[in-house]
C-alpha atoms as a PDB file:
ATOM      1  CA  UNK A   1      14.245  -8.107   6.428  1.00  0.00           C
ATOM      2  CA  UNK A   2      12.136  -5.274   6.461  1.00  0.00           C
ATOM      3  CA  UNK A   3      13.988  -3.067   8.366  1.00  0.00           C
ATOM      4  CA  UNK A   4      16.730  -3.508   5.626  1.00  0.00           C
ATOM      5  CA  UNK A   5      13.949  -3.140   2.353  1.00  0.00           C
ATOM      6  CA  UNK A   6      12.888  -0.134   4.656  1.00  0.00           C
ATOM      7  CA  UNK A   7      16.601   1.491   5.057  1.00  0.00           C
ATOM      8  CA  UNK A   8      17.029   0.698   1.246  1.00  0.00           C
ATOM      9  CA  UNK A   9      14.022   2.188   0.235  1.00  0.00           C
ATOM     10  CA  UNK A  10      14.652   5.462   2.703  1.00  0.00           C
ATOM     11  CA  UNK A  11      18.047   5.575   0.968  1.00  0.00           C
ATOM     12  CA  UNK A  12      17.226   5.293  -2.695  1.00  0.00           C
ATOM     13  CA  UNK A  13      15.043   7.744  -2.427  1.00  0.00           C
ATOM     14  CA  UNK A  14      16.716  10.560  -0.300  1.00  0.00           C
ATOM     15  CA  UNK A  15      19.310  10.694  -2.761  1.00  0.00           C
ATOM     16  CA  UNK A  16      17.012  10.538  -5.740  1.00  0.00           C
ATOM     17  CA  UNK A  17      16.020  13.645  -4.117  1.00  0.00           C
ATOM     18  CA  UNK A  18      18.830  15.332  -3.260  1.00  0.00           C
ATOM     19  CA  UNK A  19      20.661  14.740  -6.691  1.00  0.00           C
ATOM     20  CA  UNK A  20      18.254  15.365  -9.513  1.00  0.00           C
ATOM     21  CA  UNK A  21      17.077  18.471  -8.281  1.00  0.00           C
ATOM     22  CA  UNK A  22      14.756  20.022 -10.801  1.00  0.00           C
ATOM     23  CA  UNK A  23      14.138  16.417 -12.606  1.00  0.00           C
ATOM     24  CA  UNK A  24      13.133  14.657  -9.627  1.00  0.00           C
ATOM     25  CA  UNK A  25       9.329  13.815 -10.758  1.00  0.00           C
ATOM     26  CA  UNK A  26      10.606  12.449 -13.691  1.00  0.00           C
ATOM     27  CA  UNK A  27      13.927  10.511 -11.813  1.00  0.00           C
ATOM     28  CA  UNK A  28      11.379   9.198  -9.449  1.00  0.00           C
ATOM     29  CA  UNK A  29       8.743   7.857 -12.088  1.00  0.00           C
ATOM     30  CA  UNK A  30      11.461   5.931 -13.696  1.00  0.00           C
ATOM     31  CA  UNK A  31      12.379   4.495 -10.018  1.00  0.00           C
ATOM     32  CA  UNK A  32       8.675   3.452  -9.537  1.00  0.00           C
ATOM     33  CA  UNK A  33       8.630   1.972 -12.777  1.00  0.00           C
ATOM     34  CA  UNK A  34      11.439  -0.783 -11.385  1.00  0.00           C
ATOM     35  CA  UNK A  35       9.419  -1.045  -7.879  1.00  0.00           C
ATOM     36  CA  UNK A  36       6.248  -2.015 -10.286  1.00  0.00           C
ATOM     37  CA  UNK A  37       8.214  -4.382 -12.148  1.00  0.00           C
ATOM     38  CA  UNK A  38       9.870  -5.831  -8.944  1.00  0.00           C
ATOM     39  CA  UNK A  39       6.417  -6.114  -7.131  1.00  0.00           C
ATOM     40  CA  UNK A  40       5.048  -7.719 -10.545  1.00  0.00           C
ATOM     41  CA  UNK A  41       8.005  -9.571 -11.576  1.00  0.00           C
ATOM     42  CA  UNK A  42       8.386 -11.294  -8.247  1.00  0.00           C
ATOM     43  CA  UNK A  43       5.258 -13.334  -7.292  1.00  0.00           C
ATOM     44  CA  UNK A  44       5.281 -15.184 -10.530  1.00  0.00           C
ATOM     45  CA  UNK A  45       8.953 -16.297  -9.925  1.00  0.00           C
ATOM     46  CA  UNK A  46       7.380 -17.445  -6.077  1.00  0.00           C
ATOM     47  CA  UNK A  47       4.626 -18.814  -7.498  1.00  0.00           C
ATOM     48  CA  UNK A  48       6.406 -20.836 -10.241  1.00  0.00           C
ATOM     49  CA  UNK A  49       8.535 -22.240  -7.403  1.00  0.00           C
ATOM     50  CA  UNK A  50       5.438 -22.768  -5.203  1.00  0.00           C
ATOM     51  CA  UNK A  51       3.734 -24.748  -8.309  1.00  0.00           C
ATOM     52  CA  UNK A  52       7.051 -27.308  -8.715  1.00  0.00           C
ATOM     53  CA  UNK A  53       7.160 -27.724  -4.736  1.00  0.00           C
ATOM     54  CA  UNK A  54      10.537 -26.329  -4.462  1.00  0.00           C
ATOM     55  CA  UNK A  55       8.963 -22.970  -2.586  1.00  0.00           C
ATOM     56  CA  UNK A  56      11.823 -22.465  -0.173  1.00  0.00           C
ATOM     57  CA  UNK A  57      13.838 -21.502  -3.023  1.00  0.00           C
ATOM     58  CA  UNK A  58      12.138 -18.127  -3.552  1.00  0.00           C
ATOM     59  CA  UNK A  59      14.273 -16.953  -0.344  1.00  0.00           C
ATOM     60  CA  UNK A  60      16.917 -18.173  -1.846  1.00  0.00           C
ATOM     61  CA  UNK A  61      16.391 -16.178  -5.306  1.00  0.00           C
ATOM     62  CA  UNK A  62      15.762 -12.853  -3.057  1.00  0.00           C
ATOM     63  CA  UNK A  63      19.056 -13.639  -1.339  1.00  0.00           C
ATOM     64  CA  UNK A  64      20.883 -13.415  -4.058  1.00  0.00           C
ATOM     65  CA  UNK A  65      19.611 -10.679  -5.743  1.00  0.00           C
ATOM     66  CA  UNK A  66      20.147  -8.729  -2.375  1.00  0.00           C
ATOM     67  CA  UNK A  67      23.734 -10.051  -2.529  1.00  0.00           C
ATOM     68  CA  UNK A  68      23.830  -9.097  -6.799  1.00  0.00           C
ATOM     69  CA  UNK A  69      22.791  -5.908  -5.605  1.00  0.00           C
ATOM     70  CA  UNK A  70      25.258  -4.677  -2.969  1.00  0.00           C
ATOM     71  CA  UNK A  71      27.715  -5.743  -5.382  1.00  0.00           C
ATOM     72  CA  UNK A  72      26.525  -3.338  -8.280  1.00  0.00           C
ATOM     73  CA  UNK A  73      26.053  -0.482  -5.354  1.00  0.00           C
ATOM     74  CA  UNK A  74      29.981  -0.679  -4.719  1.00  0.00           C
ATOM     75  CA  UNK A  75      30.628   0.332  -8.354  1.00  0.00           C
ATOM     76  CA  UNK A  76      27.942   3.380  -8.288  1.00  0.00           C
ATOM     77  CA  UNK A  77      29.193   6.361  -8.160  1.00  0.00           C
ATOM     78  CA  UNK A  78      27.696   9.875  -8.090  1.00  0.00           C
ATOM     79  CA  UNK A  79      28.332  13.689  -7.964  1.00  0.00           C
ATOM     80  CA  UNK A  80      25.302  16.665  -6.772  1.00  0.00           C
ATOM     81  CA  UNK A  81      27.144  18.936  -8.518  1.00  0.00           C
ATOM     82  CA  UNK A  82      27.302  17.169 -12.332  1.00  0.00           C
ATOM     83  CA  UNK A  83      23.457  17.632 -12.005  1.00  0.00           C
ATOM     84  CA  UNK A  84      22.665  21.517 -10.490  1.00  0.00           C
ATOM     85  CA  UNK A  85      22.861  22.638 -13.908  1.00  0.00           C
ATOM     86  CA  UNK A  86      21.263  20.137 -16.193  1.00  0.00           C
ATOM     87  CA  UNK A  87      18.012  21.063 -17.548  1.00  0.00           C
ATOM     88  CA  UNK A  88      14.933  20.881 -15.600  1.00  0.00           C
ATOM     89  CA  UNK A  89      12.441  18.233 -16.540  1.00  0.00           C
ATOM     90  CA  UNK A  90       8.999  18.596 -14.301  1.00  0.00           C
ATOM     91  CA  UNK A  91       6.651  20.974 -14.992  1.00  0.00           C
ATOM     92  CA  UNK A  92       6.443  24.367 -13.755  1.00  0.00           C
ATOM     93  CA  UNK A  93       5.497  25.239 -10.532  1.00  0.00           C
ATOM     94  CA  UNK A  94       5.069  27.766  -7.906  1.00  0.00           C
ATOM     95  CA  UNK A  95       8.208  28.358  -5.911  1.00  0.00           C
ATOM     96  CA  UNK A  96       8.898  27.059  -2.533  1.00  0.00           C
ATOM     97  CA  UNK A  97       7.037  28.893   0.424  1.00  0.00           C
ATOM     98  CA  UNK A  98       7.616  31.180   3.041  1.00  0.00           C
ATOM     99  CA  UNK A  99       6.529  29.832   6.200  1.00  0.00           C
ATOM    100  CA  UNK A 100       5.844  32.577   8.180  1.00  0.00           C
ATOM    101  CA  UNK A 101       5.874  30.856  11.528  1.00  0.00           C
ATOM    102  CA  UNK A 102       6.891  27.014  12.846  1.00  0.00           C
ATOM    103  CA  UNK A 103       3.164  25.973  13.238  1.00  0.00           C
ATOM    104  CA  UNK A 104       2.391  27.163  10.044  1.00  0.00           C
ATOM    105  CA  UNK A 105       5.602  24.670   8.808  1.00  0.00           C
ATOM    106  CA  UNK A 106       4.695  21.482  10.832  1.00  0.00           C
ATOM    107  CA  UNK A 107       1.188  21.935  10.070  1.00  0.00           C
ATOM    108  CA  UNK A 108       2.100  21.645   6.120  1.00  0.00           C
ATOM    109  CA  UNK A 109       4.438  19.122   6.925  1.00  0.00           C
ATOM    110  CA  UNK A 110       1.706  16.622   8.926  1.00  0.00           C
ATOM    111  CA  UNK A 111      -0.234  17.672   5.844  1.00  0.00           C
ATOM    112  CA  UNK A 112       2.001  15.600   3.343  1.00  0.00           C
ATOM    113  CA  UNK A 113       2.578  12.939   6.102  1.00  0.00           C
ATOM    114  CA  UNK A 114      -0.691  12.344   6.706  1.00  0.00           C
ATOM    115  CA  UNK A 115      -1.597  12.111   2.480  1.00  0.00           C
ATOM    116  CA  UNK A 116       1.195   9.696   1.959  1.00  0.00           C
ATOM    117  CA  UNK A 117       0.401   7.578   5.490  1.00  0.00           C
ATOM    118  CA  UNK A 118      -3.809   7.632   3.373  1.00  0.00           C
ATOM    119  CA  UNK A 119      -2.339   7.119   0.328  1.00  0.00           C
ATOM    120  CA  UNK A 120      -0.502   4.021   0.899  1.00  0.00           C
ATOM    121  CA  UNK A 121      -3.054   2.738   3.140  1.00  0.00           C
ATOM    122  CA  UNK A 122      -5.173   2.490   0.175  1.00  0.00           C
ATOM    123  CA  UNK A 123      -2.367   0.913  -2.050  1.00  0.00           C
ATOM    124  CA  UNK A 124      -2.033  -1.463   0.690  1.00  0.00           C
ATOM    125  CA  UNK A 125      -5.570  -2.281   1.387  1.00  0.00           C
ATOM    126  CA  UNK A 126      -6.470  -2.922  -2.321  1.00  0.00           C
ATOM    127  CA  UNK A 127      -2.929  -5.168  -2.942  1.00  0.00           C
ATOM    128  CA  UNK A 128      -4.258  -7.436   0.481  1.00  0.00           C
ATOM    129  CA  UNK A 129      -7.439  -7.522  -0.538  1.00  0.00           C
ATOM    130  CA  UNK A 130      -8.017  -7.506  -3.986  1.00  0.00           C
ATOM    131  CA  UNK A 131      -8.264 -10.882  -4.610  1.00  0.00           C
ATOM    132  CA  UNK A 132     -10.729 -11.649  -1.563  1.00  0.00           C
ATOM    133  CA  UNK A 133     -13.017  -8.986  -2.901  1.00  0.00           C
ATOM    134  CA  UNK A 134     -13.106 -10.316  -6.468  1.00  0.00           C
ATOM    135  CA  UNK A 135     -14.145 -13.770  -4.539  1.00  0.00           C
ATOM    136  CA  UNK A 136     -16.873 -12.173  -2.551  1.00  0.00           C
ATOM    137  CA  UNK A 137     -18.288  -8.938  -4.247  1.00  0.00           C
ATOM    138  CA  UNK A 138     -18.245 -10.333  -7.634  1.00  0.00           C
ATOM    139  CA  UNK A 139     -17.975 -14.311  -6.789  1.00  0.00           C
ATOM    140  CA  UNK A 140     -15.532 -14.549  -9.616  1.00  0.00           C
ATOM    141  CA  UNK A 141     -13.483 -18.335  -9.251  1.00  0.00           C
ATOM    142  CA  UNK A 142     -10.417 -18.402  -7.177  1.00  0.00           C
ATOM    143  CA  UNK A 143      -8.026 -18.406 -10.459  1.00  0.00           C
ATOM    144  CA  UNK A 144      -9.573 -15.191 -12.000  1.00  0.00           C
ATOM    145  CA  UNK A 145      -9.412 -13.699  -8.721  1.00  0.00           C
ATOM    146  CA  UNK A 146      -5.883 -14.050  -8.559  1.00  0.00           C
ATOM    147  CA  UNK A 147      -5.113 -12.506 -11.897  1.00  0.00           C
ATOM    148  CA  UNK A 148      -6.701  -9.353 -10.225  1.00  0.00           C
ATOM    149  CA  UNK A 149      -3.386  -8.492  -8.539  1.00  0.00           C
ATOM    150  CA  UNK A 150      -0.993  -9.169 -11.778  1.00  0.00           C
ATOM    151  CA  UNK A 151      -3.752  -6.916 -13.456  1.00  0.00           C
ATOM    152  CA  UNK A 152      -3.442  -4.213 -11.183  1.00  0.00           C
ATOM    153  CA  UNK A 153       0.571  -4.279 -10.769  1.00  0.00           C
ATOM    154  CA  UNK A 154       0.980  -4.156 -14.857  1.00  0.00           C
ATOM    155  CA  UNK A 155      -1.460  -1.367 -15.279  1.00  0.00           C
ATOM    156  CA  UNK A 156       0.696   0.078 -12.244  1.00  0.00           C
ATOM    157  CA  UNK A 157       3.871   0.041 -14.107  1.00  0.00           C
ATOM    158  CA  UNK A 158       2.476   1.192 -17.439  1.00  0.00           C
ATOM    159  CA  UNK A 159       0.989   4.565 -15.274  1.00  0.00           C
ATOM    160  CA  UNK A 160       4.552   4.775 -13.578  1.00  0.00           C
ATOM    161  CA  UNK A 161       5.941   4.408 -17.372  1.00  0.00           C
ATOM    162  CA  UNK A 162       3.555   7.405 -18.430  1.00  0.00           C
ATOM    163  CA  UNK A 163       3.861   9.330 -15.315  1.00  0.00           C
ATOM    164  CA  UNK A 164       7.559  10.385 -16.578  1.00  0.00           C
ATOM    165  CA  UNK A 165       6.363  11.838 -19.904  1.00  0.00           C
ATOM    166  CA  UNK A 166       2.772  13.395 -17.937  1.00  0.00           C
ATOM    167  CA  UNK A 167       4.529  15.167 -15.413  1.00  0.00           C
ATOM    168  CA  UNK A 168       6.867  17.664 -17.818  1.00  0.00           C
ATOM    169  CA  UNK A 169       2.970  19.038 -18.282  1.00  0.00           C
ATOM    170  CA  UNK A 170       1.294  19.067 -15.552  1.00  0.00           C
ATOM    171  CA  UNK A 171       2.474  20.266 -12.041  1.00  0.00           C
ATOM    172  CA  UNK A 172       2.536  18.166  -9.254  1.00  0.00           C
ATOM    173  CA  UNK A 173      -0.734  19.511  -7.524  1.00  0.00           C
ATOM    174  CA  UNK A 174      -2.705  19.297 -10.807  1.00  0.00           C
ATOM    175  CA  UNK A 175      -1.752  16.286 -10.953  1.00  0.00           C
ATOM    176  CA  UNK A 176      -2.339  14.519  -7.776  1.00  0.00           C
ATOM    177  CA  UNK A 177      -5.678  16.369  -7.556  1.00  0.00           C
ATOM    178  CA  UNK A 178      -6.465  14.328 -10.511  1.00  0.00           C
ATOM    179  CA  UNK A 179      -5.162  10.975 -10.137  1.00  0.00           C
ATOM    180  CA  UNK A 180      -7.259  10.885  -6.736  1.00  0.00           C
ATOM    181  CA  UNK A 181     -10.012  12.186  -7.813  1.00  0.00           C
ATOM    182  CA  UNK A 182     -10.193   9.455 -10.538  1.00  0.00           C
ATOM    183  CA  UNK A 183      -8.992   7.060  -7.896  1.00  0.00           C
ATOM    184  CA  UNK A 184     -12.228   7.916  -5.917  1.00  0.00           C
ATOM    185  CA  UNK A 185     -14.185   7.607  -8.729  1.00  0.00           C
ATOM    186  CA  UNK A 186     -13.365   3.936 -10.058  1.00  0.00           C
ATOM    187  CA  UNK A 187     -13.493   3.296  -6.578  1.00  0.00           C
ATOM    188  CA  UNK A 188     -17.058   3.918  -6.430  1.00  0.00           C
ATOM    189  CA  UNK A 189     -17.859   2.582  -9.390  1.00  0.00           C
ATOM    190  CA  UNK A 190     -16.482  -1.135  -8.277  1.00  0.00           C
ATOM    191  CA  UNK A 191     -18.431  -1.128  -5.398  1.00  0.00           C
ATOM    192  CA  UNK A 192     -21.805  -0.033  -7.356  1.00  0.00           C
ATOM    193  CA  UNK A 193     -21.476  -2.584  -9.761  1.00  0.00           C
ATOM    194  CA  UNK A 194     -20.979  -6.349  -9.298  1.00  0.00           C
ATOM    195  CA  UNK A 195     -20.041  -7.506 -12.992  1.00  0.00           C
ATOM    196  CA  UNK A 196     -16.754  -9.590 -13.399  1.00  0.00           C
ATOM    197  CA  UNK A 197     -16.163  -8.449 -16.930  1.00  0.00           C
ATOM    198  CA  UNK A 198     -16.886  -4.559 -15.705  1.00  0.00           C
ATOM    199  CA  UNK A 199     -14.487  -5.212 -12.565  1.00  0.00           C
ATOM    200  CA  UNK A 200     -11.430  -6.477 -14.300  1.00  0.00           C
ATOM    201  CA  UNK A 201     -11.507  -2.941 -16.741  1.00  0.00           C
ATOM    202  CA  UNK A 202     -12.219  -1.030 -13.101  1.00  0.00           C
ATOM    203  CA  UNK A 203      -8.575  -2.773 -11.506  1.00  0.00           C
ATOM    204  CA  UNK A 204      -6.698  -1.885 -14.746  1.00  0.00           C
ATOM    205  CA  UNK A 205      -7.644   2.026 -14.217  1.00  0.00           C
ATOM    206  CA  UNK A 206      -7.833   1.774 -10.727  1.00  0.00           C
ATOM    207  CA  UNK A 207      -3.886   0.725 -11.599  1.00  0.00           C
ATOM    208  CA  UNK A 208      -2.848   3.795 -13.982  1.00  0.00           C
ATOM    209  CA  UNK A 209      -4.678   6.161 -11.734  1.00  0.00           C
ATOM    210  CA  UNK A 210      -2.835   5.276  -8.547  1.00  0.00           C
ATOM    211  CA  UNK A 211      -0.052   4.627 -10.311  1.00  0.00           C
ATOM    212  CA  UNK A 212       2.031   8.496  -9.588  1.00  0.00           C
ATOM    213  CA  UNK A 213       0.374   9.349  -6.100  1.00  0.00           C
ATOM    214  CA  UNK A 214       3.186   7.911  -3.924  1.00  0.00           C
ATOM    215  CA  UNK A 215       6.423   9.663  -5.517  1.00  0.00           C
ATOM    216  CA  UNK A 216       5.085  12.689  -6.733  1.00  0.00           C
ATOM    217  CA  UNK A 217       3.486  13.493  -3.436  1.00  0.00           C
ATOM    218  CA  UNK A 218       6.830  12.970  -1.864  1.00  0.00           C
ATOM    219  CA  UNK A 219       8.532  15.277  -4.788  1.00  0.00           C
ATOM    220  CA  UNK A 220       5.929  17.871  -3.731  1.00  0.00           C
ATOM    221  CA  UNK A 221       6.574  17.628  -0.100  1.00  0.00           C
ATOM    222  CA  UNK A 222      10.386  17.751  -1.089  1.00  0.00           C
ATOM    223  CA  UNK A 223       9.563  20.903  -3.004  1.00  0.00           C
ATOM    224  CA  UNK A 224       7.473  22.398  -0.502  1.00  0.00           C
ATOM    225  CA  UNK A 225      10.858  22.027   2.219  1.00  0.00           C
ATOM    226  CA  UNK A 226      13.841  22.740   0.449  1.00  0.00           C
ATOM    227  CA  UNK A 227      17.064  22.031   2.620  1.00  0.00           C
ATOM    228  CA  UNK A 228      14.681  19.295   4.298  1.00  0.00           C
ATOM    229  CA  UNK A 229      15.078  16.174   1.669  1.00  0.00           C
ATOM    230  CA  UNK A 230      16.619  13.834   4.509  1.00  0.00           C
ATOM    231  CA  UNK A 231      13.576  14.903   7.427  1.00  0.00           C
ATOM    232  CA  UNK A 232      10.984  14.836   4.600  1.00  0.00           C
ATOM    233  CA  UNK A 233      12.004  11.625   2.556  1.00  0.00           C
ATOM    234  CA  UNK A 234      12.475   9.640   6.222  1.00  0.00           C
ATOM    235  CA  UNK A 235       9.034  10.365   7.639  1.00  0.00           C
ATOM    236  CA  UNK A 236       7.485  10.104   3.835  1.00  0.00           C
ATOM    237  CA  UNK A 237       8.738   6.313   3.821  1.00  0.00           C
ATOM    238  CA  UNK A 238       7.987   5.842   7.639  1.00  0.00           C
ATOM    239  CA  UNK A 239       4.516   7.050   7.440  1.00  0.00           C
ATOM    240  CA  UNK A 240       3.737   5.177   4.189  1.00  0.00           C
ATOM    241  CA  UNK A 241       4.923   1.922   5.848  1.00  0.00           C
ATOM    242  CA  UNK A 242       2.855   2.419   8.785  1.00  0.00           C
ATOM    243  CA  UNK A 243      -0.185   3.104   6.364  1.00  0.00           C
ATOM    244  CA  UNK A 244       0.403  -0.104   4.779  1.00  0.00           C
ATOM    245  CA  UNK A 245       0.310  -1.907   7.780  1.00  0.00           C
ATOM    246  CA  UNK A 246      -2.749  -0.271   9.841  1.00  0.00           C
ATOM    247  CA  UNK A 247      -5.149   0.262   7.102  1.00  0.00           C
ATOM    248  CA  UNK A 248      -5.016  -4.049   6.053  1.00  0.00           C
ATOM    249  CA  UNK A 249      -5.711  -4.586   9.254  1.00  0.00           C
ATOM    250  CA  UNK A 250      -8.897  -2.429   9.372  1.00  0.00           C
ATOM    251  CA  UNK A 251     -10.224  -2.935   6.476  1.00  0.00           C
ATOM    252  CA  UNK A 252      -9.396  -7.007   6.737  1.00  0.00           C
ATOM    253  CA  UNK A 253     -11.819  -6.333  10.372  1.00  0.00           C
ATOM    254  CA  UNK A 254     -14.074  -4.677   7.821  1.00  0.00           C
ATOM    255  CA  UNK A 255     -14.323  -7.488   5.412  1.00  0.00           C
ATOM    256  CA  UNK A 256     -14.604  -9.970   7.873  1.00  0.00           C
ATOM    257  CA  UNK A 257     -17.803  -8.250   9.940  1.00  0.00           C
ATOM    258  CA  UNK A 258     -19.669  -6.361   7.048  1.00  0.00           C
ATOM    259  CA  UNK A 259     -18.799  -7.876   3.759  1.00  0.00           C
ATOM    260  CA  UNK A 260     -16.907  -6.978   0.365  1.00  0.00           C
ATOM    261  CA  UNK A 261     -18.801  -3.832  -0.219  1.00  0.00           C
ATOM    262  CA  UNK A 262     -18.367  -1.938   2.945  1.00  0.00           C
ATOM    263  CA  UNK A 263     -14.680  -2.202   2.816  1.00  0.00           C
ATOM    264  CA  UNK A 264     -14.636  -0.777  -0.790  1.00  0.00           C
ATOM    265  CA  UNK A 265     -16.876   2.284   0.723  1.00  0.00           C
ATOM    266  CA  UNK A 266     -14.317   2.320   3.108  1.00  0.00           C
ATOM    267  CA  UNK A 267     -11.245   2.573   0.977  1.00  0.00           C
ATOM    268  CA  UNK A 268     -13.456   5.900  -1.022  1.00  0.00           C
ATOM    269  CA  UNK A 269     -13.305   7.350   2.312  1.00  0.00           C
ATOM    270  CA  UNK A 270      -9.838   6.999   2.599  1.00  0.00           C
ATOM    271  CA  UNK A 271      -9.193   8.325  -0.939  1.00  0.00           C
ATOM    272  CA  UNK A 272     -11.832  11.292  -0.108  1.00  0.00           C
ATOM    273  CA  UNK A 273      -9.788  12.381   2.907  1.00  0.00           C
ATOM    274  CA  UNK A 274      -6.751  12.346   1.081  1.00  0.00           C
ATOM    275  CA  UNK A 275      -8.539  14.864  -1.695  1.00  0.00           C
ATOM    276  CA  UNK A 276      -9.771  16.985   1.205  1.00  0.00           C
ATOM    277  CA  UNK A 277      -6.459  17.704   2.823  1.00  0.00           C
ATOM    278  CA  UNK A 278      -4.791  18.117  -0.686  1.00  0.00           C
ATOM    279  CA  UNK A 279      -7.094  20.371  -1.443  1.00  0.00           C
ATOM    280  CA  UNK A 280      -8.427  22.010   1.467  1.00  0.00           C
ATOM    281  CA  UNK A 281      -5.068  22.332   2.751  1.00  0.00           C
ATOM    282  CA  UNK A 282      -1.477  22.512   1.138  1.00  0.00           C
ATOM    283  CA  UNK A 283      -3.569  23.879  -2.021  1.00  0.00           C
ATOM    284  CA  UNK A 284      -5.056  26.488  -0.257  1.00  0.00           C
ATOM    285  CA  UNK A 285      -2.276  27.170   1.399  1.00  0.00           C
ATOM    286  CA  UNK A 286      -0.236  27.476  -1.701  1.00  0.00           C
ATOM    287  CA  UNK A 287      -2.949  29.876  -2.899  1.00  0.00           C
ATOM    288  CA  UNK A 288      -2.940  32.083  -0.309  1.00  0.00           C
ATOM    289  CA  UNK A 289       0.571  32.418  -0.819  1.00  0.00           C
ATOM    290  CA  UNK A 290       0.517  33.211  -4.478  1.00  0.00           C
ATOM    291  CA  UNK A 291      -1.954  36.027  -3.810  1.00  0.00           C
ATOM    292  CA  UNK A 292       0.702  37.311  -0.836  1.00  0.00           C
ATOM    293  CA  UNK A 293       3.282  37.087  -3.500  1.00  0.00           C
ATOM    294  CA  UNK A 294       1.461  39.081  -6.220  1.00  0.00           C
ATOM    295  CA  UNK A 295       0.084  41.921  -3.381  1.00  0.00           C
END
């Protein structure tokens, strides 16, 4: 099953990529929209069934949307070239860069692989966790705890929603720089303050903060390698699966042997890294390359 989701996902993508060259911020917001819905949509269908005892069911609703869904990709159709000369969409933004050696290249490449392999290690971590730490940081009942997570997915899919409209004016480093920089910052705040109330309004911008970092960062890494989209888009999705499975696990250790708080301090560092090598890095490295460009 998840090797399939995985191949689907790799798939979608790549040619989301590939096709809407120029528009692919915006393409891609719209596609994260339907994952947000999906991942939103999905649990309160399983939990419905759960609730009426009939729980086995809920494989048999996901069969059949896989099987509604292969059916509907045999009639899809689709042509590069209808799109090469339709108006671009996303923002403006400096033009791809010369690498001037192959170190230089993989370098920038582990770069984006290593922000999207922090990035959904964070995503991960908090969709795990997020009810456990509303139990034990702010000792909130079981019930409210679980709304947490249907909090956190809507405000999700309302960001997604905005990120299409937000991204025709602001580029995609702006941007990113930004959304995990107020990531860090709610962040922070959750684990400083220990009111239910307070930590319900923290999820929902936690949620429309987060909401872009995933596909623009791979639209920026596609932009960064043109020609690449099928080595960039593959390793983007590999590395953000593997994110979402390691970092659970540590910060699940983390919960388990120093409490609630430490793993929220945690999950800042993870967000501060990703900041560091955004910044520290591929923007520097775009900078120095704009100042090449104008000498």
């Amino acid at each position: 099953n998840s090797v399939g989701a995985a191949a689907i996902e790799c798939v979608v993508a790549t040619l989301m990529m590939e096709v809407y060259v120029g528009r692919r911020a915006v393409v891609m917001s719209y596609l994260e929209v339907s994952f947000g819905i999906g991942a939103l949509c999905m649990p309160l269908i399983t939990s419905v069934l759960i609730a009426n005892q009939v729980w086995r069911y809920s494989f048999l609703v996901t069969a059949c949307l896989g099987i509604i869904m292969a059916v509907i990709w045999c009639f899809i159709s689709f042509a590069k070239e209808e799109t090469e000369g339709a108006e671009s969409l996303d923002a403006g933004i400096a033009p791809p860069p010369m690498f001037k050696t192959k170190q230089m290249k993989r370098y920038i490449l582990f770069a984006f692989v290593f922000l999207i392999f922090m990035y959904s290690g964070i995503e991960g971590s908090l969709n795990h966790f997020m009810s456990s730490i509303f139990l034990n940081h702010l000792e909130v009942t079981p019930y409210y705890a679980s709304l947490s997570i249907g909090l956190f997915w809507t405000a999700m899919v309302i960001g997604r929603a905005a990120t299409g409209w937000i991204i025709r004016k602001v580029n995609y480093a702006s941007y990113l720089r930004w959304s995990m920089f107020g990531t860090l910052v709610v962040i922070v705040m959750f684990a400083l303050w220990r009111d239910a109330v307070v930590g319900f309004i923290l999820v929902i911008m936690m949620g429309l903060t987060m909401s872009g970092v995933y596909s623009i960062t791979m639209v920026y890494a596609n932009h960064t390698f043109p020609g690449m989209t099928r080595l960039v888009t593959s390793l983007v999705t590999a590395f953000a699966g593997f994110g979402a499975a390691v970092f659970p696990a540590l910060i699940g250790y983390s919960m388990d042997h120093s409490g609630a708080v430490s793993a929220l301090w945690y999950i800042a560092g993870f967000a501060a890294i990703y900041l560091i090598i955004l910044l520290l890095g591929i923007g520097r490295f775009y900078r120095n390359q704009a100042d090449v460009t104008l000498n």
